[in-house]
C-alpha atoms as a PDB file:
ATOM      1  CA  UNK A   1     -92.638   7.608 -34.149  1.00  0.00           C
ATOM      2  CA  UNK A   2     -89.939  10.058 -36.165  1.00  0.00           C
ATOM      3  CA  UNK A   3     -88.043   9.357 -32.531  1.00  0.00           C
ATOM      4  CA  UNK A   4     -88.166   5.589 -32.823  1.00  0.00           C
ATOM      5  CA  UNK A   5     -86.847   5.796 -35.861  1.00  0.00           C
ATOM      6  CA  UNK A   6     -84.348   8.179 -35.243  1.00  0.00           C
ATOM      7  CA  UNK A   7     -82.928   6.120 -32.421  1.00  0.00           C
ATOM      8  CA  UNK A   8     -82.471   2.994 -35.025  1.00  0.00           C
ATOM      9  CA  UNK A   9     -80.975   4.374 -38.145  1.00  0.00           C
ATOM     10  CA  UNK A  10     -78.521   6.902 -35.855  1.00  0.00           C
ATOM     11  CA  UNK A  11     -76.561   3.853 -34.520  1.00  0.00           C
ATOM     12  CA  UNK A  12     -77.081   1.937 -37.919  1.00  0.00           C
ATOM     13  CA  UNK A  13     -75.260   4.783 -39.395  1.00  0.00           C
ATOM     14  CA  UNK A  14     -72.132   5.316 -36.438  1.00  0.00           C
ATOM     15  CA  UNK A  15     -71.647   1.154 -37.067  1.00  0.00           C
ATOM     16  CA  UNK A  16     -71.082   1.305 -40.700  1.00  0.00           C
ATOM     17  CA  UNK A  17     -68.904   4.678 -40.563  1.00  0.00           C
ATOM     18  CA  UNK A  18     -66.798   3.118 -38.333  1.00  0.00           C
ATOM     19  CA  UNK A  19     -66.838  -0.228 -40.217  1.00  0.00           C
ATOM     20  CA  UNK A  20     -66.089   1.501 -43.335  1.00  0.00           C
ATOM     21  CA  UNK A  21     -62.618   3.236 -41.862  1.00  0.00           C
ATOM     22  CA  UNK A  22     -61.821   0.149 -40.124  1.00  0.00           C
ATOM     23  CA  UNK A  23     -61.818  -1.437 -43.851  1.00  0.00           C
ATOM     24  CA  UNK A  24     -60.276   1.452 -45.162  1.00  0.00           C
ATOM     25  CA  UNK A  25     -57.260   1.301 -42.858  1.00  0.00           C
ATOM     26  CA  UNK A  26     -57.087  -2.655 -43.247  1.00  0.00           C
ATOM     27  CA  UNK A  27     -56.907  -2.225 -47.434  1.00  0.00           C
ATOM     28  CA  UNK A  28     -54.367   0.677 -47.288  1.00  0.00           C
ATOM     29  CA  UNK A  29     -51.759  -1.754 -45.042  1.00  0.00           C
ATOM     30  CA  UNK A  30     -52.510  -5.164 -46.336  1.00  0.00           C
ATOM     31  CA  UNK A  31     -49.270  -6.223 -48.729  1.00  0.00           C
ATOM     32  CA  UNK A  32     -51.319  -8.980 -50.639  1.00  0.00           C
ATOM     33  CA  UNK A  33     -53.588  -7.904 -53.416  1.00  0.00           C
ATOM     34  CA  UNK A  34     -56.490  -9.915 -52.826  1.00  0.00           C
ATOM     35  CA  UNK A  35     -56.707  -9.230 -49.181  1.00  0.00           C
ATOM     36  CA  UNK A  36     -56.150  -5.447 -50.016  1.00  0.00           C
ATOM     37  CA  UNK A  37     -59.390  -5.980 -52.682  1.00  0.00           C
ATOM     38  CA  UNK A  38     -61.489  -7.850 -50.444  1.00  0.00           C
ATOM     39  CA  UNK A  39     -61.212  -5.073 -48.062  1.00  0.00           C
ATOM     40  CA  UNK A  40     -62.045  -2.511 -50.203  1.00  0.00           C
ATOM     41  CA  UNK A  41     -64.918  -4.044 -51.702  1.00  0.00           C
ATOM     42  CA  UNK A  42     -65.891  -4.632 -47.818  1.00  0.00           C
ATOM     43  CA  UNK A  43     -65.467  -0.598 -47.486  1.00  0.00           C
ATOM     44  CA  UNK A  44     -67.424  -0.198 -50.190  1.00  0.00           C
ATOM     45  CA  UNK A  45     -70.415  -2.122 -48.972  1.00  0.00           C
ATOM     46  CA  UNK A  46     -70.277  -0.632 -45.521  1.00  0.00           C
ATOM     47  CA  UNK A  47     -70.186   2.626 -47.292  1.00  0.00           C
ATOM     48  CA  UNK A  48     -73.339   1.776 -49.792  1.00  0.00           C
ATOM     49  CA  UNK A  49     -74.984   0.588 -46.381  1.00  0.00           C
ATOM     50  CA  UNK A  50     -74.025   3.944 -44.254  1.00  0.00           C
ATOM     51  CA  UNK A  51     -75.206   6.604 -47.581  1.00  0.00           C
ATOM     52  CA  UNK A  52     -78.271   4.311 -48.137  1.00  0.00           C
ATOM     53  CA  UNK A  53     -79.260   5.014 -44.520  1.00  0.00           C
ATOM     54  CA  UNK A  54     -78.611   8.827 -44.808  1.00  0.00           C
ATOM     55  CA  UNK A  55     -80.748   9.015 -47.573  1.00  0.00           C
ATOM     56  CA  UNK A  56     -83.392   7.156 -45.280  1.00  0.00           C
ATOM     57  CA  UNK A  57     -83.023   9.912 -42.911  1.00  0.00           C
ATOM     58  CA  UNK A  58     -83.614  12.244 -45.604  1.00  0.00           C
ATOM     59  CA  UNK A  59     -86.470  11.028 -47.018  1.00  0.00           C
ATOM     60  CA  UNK A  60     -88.604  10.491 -43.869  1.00  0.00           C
ATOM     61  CA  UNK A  61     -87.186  12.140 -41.074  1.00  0.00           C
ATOM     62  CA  UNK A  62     -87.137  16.043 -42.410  1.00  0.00           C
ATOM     63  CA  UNK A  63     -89.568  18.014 -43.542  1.00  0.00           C
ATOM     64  CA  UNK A  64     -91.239  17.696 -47.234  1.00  0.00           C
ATOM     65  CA  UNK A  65     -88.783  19.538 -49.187  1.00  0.00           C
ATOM     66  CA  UNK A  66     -87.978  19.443 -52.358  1.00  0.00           C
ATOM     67  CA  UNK A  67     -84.236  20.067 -51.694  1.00  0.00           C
ATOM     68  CA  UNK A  68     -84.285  17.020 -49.109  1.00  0.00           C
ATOM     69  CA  UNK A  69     -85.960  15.343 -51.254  1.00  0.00           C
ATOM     70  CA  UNK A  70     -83.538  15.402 -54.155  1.00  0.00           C
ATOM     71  CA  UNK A  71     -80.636  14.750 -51.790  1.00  0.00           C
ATOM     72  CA  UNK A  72     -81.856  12.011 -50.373  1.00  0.00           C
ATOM     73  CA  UNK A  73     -82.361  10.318 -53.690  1.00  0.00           C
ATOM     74  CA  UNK A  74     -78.820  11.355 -54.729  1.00  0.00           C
ATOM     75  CA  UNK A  75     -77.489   9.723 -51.497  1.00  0.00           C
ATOM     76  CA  UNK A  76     -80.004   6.682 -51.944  1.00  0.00           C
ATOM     77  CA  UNK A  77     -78.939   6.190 -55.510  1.00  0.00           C
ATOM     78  CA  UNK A  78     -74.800   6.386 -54.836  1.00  0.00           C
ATOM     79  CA  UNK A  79     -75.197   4.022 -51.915  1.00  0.00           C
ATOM     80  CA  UNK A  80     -77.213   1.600 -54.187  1.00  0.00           C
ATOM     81  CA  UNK A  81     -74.314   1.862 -56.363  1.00  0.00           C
ATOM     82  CA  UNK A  82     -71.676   1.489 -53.571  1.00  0.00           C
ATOM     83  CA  UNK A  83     -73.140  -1.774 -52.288  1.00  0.00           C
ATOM     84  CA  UNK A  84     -73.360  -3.361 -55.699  1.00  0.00           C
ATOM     85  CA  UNK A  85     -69.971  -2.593 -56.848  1.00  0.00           C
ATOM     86  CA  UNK A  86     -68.625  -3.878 -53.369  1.00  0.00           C
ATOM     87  CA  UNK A  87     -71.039  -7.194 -53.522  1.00  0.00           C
ATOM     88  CA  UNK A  88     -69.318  -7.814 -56.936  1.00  0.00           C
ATOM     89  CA  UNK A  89     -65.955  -7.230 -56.165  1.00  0.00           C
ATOM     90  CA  UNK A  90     -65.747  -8.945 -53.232  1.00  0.00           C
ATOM     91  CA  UNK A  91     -67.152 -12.082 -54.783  1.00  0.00           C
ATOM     92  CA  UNK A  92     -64.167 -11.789 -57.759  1.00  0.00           C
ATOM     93  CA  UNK A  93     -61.812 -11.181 -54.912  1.00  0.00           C
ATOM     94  CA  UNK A  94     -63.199 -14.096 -53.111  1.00  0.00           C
ATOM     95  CA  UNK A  95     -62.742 -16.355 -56.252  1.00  0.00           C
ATOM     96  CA  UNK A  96     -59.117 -15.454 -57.233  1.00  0.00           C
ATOM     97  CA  UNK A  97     -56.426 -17.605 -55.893  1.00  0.00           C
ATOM     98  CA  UNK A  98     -53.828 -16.781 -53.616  1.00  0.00           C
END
């Protein structure tokens, strides 16, 4: 079962690290403001997406430690965080005019 699971959060996790650069790389060249926002807020959500599946790995795919334990909740808690903040900003990005 741990491998089943291993074998679908391991590509979840590849998809939004390279999502996340992609985004990254898009926002640092774009010349307009609200394209360079809407691509960072899409970096951020790929990011909140990639940490909050790290901390999934932590949490159920290691041994019951307490270390694990608390860095998995770290991770789970800063990619909560990440997704929110990009969810927001994108929608205030998507509102402003050109």
């Amino acid at each position: 079962m741990d491998q089943l699971i291993q074998w679908l959060l391991a590509p979840g996790i590849l998809i939004s690290l390279v999502f996340s650069v992609i985004f990254s790389f898009k926002s640092r060249r774009s010349a307009d403001a609200r394209m360079r926002g809407i691509y960072a807020a899409r970096m951020n959500i790929c990011m909140g997406i990639m940490l909050l599946i790290i901390a999934l790995v932590q949490l159920f795919l290691s041994a019951e430690s307490t270390l694990r334990i608390v860095i998995g909740a770290l991770f789970m808690v800063l990619g909560v965080f990440n997704l929110f903040a990009g969810l927001r900003n994108l929608s205030l990005y998507r509102t402003m005019k050109s």
